[in-house]
N, C-alpha and C. Protein backbone atom coordinates (compact mmCIF):
# COMPACT_ATOMS: atom_id res chain seq x y z
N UNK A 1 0.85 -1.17 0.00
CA UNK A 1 0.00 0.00 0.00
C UNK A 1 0.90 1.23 0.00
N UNK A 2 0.64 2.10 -0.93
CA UNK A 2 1.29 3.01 -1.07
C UNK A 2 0.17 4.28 -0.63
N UNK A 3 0.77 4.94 0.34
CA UNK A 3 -0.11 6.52 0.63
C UNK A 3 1.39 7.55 0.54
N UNK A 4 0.23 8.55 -0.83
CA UNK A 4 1.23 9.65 -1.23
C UNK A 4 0.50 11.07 -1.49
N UNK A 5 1.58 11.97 -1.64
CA UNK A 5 1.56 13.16 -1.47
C UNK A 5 0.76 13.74 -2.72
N UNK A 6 0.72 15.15 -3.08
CA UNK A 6 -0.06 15.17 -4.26
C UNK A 6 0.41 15.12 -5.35
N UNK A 7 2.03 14.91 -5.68
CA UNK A 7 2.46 15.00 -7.06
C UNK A 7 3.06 13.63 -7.29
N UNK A 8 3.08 12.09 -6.23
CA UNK A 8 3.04 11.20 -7.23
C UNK A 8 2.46 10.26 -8.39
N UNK A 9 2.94 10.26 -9.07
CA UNK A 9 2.35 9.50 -10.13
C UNK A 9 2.18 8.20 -9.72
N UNK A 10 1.04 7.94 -9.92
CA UNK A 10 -0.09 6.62 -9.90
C UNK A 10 -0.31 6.27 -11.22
N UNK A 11 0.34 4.94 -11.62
CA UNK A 11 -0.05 3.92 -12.46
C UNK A 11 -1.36 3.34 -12.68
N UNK A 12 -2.13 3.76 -13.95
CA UNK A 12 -3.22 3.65 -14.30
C UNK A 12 -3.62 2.09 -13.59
N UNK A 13 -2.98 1.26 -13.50
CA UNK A 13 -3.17 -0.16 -12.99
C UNK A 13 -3.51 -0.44 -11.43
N UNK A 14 -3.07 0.51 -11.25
CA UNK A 14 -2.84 0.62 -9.44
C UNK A 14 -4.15 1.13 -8.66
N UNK A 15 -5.04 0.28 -7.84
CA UNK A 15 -5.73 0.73 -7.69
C UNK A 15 -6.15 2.03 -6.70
N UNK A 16 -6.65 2.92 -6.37
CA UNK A 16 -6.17 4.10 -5.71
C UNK A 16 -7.56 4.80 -5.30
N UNK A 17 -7.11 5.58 -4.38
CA UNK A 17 -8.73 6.33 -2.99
C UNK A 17 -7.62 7.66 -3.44
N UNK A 18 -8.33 8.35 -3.86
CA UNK A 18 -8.11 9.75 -3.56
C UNK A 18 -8.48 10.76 -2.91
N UNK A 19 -7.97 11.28 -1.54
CA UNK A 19 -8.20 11.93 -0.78
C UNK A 19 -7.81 13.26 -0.71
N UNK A 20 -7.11 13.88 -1.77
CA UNK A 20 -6.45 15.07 -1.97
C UNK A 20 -8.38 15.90 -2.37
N UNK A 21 -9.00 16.94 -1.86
CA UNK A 21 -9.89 16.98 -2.00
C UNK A 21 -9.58 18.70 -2.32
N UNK A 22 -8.36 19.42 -1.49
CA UNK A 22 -7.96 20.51 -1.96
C UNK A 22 -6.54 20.53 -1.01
N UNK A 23 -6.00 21.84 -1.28
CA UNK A 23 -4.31 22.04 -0.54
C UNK A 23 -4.53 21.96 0.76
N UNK A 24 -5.54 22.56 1.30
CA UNK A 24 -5.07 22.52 2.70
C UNK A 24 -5.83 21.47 3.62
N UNK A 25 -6.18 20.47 3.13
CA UNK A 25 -6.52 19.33 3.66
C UNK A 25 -5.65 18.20 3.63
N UNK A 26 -5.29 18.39 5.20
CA UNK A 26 -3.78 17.45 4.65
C UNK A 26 -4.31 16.31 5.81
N UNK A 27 -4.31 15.08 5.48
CA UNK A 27 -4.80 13.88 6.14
C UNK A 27 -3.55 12.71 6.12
N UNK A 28 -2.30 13.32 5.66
CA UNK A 28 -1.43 12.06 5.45
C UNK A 28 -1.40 11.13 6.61
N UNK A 29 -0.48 11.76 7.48
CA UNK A 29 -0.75 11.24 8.90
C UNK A 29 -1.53 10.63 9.37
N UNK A 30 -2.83 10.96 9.23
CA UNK A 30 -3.81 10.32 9.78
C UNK A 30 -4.12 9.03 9.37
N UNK A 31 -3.83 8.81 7.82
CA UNK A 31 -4.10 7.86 6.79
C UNK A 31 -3.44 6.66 7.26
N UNK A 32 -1.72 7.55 7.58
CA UNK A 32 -0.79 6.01 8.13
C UNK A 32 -1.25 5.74 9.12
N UNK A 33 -1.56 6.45 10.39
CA UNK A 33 -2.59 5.77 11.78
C UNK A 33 -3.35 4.66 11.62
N UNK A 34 -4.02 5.29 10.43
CA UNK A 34 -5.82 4.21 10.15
C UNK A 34 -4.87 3.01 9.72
N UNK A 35 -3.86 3.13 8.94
CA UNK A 35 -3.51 1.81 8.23
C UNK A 35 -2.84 0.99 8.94
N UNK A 36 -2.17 1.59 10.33
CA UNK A 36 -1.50 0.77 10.75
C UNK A 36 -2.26 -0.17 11.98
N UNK A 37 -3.65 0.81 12.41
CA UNK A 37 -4.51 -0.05 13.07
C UNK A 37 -5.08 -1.08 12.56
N UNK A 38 -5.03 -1.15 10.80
CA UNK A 38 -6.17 -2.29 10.05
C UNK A 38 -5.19 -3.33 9.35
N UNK A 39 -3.98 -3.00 9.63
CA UNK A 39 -2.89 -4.04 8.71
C UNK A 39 -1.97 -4.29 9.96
N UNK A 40 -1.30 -5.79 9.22
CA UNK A 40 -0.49 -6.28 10.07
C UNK A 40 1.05 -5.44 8.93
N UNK A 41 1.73 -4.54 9.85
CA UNK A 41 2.73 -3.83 9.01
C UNK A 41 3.98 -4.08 9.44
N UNK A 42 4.99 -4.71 8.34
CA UNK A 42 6.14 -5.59 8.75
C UNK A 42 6.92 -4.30 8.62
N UNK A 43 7.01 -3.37 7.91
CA UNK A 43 8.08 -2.28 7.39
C UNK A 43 7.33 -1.32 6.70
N UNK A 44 8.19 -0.50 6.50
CA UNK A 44 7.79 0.84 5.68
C UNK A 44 8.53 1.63 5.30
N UNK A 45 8.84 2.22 4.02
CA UNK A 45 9.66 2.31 3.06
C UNK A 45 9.26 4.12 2.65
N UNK A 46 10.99 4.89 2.94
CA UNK A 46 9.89 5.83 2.71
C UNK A 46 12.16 6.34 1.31
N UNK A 47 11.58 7.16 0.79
CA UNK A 47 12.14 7.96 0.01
C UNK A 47 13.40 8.75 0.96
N UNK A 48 14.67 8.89 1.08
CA UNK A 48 15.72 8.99 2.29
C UNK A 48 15.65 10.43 2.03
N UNK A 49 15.48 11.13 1.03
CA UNK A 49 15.62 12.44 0.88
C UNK A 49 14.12 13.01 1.76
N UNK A 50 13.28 12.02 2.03
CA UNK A 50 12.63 12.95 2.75
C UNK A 50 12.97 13.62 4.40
N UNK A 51 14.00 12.72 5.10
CA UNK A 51 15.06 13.28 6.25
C UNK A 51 15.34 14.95 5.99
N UNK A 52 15.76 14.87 4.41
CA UNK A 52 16.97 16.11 4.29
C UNK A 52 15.91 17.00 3.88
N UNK A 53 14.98 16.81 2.89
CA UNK A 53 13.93 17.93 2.51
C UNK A 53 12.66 18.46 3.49
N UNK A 54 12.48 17.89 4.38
CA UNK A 54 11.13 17.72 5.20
C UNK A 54 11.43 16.83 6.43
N UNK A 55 12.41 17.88 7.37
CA UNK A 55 12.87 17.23 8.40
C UNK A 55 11.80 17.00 9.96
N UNK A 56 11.02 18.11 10.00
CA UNK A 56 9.87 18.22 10.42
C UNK A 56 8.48 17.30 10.27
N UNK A 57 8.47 16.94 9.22
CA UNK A 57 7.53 15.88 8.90
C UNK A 57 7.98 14.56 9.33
N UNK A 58 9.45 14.24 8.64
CA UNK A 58 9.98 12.61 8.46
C UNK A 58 9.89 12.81 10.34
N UNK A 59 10.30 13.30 11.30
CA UNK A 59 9.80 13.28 12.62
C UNK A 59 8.62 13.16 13.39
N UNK A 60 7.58 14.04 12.61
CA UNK A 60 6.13 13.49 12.71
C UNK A 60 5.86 11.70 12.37
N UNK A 61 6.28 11.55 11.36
CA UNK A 61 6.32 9.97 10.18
C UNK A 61 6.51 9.25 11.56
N UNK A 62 7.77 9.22 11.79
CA UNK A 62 8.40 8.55 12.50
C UNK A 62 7.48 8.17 13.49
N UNK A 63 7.39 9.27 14.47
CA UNK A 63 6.37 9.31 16.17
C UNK A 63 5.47 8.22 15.48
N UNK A 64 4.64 8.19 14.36
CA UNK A 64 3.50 7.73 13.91
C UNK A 64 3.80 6.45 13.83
N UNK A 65 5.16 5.77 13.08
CA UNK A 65 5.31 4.40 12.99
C UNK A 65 5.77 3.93 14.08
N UNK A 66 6.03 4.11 15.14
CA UNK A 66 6.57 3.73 16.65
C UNK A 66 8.04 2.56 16.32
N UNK A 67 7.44 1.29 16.21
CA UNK A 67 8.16 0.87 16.33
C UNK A 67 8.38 -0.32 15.27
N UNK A 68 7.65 0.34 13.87
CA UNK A 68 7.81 -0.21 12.50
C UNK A 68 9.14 0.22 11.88
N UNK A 69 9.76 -0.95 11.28
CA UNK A 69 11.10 -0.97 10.48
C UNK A 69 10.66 0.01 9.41
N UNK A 70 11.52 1.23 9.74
CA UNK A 70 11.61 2.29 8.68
C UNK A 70 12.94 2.07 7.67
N UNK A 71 12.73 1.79 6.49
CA UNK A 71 13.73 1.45 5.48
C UNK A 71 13.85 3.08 4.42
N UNK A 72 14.97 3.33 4.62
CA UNK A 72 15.18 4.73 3.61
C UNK A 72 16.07 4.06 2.05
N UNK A 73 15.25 4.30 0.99
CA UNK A 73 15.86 3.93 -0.19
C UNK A 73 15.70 5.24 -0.87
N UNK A 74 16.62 5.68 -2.15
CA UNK A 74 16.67 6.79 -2.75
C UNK A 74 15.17 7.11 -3.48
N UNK A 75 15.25 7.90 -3.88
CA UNK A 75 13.70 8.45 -4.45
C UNK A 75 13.04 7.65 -6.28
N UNK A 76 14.93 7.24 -6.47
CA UNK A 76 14.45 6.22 -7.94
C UNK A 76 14.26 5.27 -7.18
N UNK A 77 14.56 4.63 -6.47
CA UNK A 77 14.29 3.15 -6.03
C UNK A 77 13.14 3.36 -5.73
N UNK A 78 12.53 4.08 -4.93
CA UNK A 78 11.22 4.23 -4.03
C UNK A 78 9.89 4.42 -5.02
N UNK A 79 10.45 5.10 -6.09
CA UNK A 79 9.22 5.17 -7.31
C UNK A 79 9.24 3.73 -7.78
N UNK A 80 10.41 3.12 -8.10
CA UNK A 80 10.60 2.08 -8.77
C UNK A 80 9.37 0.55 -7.86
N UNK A 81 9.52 0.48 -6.63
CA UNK A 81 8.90 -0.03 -5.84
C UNK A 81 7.57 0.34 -5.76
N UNK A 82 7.18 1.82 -5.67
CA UNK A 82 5.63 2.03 -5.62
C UNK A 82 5.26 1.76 -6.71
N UNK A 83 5.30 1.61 -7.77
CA UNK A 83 4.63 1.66 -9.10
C UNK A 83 4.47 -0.32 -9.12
N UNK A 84 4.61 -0.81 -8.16
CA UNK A 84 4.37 -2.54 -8.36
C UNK A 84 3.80 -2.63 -6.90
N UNK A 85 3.28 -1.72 -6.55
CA UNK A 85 1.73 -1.35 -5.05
C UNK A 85 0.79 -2.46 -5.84
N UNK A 86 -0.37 -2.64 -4.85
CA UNK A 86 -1.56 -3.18 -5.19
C UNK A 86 -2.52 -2.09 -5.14
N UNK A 87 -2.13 -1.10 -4.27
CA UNK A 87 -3.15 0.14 -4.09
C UNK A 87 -2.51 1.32 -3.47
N UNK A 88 -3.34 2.49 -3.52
CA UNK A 88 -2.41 3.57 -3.35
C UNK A 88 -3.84 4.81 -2.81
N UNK A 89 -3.13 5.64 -1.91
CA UNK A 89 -4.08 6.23 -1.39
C UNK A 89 -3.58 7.55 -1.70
N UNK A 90 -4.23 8.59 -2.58
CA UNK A 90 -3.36 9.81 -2.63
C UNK A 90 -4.17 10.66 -2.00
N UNK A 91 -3.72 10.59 -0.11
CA UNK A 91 -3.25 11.86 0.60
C UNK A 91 -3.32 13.52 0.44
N UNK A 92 -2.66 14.04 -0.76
CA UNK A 92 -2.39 15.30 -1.32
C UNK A 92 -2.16 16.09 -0.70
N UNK A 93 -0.88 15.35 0.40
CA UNK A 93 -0.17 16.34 1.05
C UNK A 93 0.78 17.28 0.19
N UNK A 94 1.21 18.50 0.60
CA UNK A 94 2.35 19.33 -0.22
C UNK A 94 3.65 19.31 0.47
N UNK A 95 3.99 18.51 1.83
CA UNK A 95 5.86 18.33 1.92
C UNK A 95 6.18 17.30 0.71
N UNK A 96 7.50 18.26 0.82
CA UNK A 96 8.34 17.11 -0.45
C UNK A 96 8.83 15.78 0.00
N UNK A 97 8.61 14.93 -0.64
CA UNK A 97 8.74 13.49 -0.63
C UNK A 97 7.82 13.00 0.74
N UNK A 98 6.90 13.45 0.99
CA UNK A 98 5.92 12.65 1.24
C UNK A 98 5.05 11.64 0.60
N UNK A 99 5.85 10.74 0.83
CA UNK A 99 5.27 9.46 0.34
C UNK A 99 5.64 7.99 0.98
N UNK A 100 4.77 7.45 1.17
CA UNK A 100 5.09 5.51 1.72
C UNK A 100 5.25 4.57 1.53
N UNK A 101 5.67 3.85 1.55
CA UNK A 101 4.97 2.58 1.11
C UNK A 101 4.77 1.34 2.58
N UNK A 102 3.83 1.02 2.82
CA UNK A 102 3.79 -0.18 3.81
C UNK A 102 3.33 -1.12 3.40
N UNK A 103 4.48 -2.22 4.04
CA UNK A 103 4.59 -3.19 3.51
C UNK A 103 3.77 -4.14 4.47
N UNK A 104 2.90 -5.08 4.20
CA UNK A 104 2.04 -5.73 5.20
C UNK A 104 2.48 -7.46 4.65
N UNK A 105 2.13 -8.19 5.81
CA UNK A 105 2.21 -9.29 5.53
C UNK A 105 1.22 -10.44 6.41
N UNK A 106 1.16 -11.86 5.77
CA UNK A 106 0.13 -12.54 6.62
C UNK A 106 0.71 -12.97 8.09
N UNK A 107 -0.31 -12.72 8.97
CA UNK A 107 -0.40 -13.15 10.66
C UNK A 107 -0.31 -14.19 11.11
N UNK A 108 -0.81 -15.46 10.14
CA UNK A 108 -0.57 -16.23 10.74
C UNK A 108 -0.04 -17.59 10.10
């Protein structure tokens, strides 16, 4: 599951909830909360430049995943990976490189 900001590109294949409804409705955060209460979430994969561009946020991110394996891969790798999502929630937040991917797996 990929939840992203408002300027990534979503693969016509990919299925996707769009929540960007205007700019100043920003629900990212909240989105990863809901997801991490309804999925079993092994890791989560976020773009490394978002540390250096949006140091304020990737700190928010963080508080939010507690104590989920945060994996930082460059921003080609990280597109390269979201674009083979099963689904994608576009957020339409405006920090740069706000974007996720969580990775879920079976419980039992």
């Amino acid at each position: 599951m990929v939840i992203t900001d408002a300027g990534l590109s979503i693969p016509a294949n990919i299925q996707r909830i769009d929540l960007a409804v205007r700019r100043v409705c920003r629900v990212f955060l909240e989105v990863v909360q809901a997801m991490l209460g309804e999925m079993q979430i092994s890791s989560a994969i976020v773009a490394s430049e978002l540390a250096e561009h949006s140091p304020l946020f990737h700190a928010d991110l963080l508080a939010v995943l507690d104590d989920v394996l945060l994996i930082d891969v460059p921003h080609s790798e990280f597109l390269t990976r979201a674009h083979s999502a099963r689904a994608a929630v576009r957020a339409g937040e405006f920090t740069p490189f706000a974007n996720i991917i969580l990775v879920s797996e079976v419980i039992f």
